[in-house]
Protein backbone atom coordinates (compact mmCIF):
# COMPACT_ATOMS: atom_id res chain seq x y z
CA UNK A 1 21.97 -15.87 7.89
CA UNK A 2 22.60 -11.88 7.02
CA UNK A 3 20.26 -9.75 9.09
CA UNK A 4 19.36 -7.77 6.23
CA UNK A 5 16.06 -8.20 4.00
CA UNK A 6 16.74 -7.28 0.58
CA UNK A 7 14.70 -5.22 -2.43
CA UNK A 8 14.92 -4.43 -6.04
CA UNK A 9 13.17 -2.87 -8.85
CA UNK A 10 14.25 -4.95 -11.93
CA UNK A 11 14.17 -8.15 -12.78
CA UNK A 12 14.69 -10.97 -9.63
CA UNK A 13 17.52 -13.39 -8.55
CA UNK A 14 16.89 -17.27 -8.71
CA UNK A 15 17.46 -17.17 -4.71
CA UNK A 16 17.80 -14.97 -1.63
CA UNK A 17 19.65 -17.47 0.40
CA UNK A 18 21.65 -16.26 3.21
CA UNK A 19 19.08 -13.17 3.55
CA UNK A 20 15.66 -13.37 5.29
CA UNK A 21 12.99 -12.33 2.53
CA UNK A 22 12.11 -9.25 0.53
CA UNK A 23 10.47 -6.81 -0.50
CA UNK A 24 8.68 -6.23 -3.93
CA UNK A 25 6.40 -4.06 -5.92
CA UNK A 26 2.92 -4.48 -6.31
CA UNK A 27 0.23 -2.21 -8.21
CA UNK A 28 1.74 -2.11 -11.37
CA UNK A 29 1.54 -4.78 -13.22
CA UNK A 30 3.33 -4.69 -16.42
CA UNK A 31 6.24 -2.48 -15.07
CA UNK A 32 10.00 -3.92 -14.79
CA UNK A 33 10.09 -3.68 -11.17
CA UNK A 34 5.90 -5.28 -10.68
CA UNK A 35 5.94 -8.77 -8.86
CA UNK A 36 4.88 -11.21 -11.79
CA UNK A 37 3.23 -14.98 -11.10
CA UNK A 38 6.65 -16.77 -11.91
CA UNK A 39 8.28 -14.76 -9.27
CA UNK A 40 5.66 -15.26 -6.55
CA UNK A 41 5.72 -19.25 -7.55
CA UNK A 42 9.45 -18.79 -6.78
CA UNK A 43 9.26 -17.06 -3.83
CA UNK A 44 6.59 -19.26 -2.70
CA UNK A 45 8.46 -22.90 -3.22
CA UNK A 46 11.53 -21.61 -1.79
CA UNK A 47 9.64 -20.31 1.72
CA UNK A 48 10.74 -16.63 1.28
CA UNK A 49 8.49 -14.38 3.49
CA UNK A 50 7.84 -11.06 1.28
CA UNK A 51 6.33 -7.69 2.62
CA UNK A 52 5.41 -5.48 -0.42
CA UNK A 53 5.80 -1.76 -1.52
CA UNK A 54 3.94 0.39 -4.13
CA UNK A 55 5.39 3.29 -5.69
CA UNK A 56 4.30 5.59 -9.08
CA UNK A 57 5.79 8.60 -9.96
CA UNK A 58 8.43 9.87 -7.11
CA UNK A 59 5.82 12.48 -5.88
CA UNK A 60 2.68 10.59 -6.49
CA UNK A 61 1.71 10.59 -2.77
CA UNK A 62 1.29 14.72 -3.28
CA UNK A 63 -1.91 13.64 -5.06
CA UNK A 64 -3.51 13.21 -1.75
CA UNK A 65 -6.80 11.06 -0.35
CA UNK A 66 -7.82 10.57 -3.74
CA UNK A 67 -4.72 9.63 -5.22
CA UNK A 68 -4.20 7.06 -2.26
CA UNK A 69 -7.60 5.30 -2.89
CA UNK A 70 -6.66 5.17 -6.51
CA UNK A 71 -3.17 3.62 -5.50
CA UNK A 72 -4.90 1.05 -2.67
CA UNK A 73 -7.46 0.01 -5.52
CA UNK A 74 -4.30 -0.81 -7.85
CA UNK A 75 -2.45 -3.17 -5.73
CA UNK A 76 -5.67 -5.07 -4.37
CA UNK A 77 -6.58 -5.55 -7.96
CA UNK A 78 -2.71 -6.79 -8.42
CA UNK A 79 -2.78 -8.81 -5.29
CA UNK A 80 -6.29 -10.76 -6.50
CA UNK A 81 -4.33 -11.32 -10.03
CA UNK A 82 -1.16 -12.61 -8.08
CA UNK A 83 -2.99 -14.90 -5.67
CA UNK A 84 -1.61 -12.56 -2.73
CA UNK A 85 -3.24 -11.36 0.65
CA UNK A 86 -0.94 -8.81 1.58
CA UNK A 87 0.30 -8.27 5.60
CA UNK A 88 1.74 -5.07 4.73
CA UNK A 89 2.53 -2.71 1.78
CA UNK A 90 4.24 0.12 2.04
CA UNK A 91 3.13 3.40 0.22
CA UNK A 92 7.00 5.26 -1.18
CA UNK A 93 7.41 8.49 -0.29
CA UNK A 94 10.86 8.59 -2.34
CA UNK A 95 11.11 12.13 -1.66
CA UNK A 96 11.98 14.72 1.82
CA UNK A 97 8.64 16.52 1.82
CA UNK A 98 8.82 19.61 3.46
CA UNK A 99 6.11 21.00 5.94
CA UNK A 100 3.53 22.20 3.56
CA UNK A 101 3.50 18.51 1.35
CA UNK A 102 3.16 16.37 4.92
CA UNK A 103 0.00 16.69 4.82
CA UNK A 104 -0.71 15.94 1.68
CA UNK A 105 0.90 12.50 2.13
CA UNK A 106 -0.79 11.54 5.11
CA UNK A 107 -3.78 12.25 3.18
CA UNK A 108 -2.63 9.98 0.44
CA UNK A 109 -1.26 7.29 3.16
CA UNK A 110 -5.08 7.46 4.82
CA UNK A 111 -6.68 7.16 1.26
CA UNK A 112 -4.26 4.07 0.92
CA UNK A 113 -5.75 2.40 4.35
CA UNK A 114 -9.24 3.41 3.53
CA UNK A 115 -9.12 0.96 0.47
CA UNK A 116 -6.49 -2.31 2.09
CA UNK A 117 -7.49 -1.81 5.44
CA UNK A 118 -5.34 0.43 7.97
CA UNK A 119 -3.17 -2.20 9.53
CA UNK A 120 -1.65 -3.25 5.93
CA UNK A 121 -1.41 0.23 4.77
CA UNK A 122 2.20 1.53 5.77
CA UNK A 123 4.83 3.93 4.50
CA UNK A 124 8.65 4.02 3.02
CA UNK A 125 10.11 7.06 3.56
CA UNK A 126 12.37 9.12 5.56
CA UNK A 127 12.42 9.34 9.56
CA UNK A 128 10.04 12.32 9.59
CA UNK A 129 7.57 10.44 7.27
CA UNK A 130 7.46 8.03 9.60
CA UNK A 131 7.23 10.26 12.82
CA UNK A 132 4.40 12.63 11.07
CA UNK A 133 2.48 8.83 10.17
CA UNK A 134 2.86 7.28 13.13
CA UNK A 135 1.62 10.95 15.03
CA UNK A 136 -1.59 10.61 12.98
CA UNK A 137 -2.02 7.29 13.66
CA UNK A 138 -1.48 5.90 10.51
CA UNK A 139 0.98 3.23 11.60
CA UNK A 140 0.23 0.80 13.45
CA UNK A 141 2.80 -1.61 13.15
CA UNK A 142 5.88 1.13 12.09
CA UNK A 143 7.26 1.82 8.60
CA UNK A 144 9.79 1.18 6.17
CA UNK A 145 12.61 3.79 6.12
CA UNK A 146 15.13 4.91 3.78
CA UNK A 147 18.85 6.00 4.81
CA UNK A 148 18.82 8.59 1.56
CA UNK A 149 16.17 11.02 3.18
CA UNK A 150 17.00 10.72 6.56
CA UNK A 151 20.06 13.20 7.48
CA UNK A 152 19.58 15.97 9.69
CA UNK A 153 22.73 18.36 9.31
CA UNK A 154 24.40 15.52 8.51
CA UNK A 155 23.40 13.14 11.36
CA UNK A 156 21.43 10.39 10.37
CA UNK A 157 18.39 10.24 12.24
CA UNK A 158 16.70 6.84 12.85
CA UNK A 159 12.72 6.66 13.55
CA UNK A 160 11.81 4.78 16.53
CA UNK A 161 8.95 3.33 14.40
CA UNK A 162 10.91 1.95 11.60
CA UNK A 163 10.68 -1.57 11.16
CA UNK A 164 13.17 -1.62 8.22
CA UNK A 165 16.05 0.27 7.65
CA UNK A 166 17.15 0.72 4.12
CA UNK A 167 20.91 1.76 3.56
CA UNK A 168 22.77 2.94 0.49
CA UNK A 169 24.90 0.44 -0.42
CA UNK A 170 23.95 -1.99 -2.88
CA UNK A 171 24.58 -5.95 -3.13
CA UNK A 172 24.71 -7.83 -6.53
CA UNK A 173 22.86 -11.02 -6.42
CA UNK A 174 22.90 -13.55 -9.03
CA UNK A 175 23.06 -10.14 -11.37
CA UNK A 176 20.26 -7.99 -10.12
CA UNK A 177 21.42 -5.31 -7.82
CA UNK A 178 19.69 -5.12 -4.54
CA UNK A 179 19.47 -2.88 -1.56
CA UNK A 180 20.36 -3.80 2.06
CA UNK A 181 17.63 -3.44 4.79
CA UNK A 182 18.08 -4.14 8.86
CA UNK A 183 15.59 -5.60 10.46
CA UNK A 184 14.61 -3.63 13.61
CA UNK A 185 11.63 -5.78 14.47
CA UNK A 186 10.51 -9.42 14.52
CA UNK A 187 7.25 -8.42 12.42
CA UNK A 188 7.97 -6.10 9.42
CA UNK A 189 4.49 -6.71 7.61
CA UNK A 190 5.99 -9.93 6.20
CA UNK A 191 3.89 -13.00 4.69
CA UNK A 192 3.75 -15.45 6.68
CA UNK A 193 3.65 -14.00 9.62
CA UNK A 194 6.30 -14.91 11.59
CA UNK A 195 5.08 -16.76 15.42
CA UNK A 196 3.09 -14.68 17.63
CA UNK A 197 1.56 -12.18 15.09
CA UNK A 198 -1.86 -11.82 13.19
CA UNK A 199 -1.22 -13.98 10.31
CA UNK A 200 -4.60 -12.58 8.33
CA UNK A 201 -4.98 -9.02 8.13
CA UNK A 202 -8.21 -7.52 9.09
CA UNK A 203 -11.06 -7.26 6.13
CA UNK A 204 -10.61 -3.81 4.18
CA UNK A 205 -13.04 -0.89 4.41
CA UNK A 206 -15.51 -1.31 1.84
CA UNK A 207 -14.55 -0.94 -1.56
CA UNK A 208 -17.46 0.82 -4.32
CA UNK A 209 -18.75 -1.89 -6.36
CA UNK A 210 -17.41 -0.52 -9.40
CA UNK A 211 -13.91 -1.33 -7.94
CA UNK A 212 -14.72 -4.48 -6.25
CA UNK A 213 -12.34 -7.22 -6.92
CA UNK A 214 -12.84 -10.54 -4.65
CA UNK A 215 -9.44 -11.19 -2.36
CA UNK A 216 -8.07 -13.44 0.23
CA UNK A 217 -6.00 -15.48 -1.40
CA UNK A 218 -3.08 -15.74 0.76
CA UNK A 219 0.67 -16.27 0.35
CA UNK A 220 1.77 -19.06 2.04
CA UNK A 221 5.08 -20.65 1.05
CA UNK A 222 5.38 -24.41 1.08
């Protein structure tokens, strides 16, 4: 089996065999790239572990806290409606934000814990995302990191807290095009958890009631 985890953001193959799971969108229903229920039935017979990203508008973590909580109350609303109970889902920072935006996306990334609970709240995004996160302590179990954003005059530089490592090259598969991600850790947020780690996250902080939406339904290939 390929070391590499795969993701996409339209439409799915009929199998990942030959690759160890993926990861897929979750908090906007609707949209091309959105997990549907067919999907997660497919996923689910087959036994593919999934971890699970959210992304808006490429700057949408700039939005801060507020945004964040917004964002976390989206994909827990998705995750009830998908019969899902999340390990980890990582917030995309698609972007390099420079010194003055940082902290205006760990604001949004803390916003995001505050409503899934901190140890399923992570982050995509380049090395220095993930340094400035995990120097917060907003990641507990490392990030998601993408080649694109992560050159330093023209070195690539590789966090020590990424758990995935997205690259730029592409696969085809079955006709959807897919990215490549190496695995730098046995546990990268997947569902099920693979032997040894917590297999149910930790309740959420409370939610209002005006958002409330009951959970824990978990995914649990057959």
């Amino acid at each position: 089996m390929a070391p590499y985890v795969l993701d996409w953001s339209n439409g799915y193959p009929s199998d990942l065999k030959g690759y160890v799971g993926a990861v897929r969108y979750i908090g906007s229903p609707g949209h091309a790239k959105n997990l549907t229920k067919p999907e997660v039935a497919q996923w689910r017979a087959q036994g593919v572990p999934l971890s699970f990203v959210h992304e808006q508008d490429a700057g949408w973590m700039l939005g801060g806290h507020s945004r964040g909580q917004s964002a976390g109350l989206a994909v827990h609303k998705d995750a009830v409606e998908l019969g899902l109970t999340p390990r980890g889902v990582f917030a995309a920072c698609d972007f390099k934000p420079s010194a003055a935006q940082m902290p205006l996306v760990l604001a949004c990334l803390k916003g995001f814990g505050e409503i899934l609970g901190h140890d399923v709240a992570s982050i995509y995004g380049s090395a220095s995302v993930l340094n400035a996160a995990h120097a917060a302590g907003l990641l507990p179990h490392g990030g998601w990191q993408i080649v694109a954003w992560s050159y330093v005059n023209g070195k690539l530089v590789v966090s020590p807290h990424a758990v995935l490592l997205q690259h730029t090259q592409q696969i085809t598969l079955h006709g959807v095009k897919c990215d490549l991600n190496t695995i730098n850790a046995k546990d990268w947020r997947q569902s099920p958890a693979p032997s040894g780690a917590t297999p149910v996250p930790p309740a959420p902080a409370p939610i209002p009631k005006r958002h409330y939406y009951p959970h824990r339904f978990a995914y649990t290939p057959r």
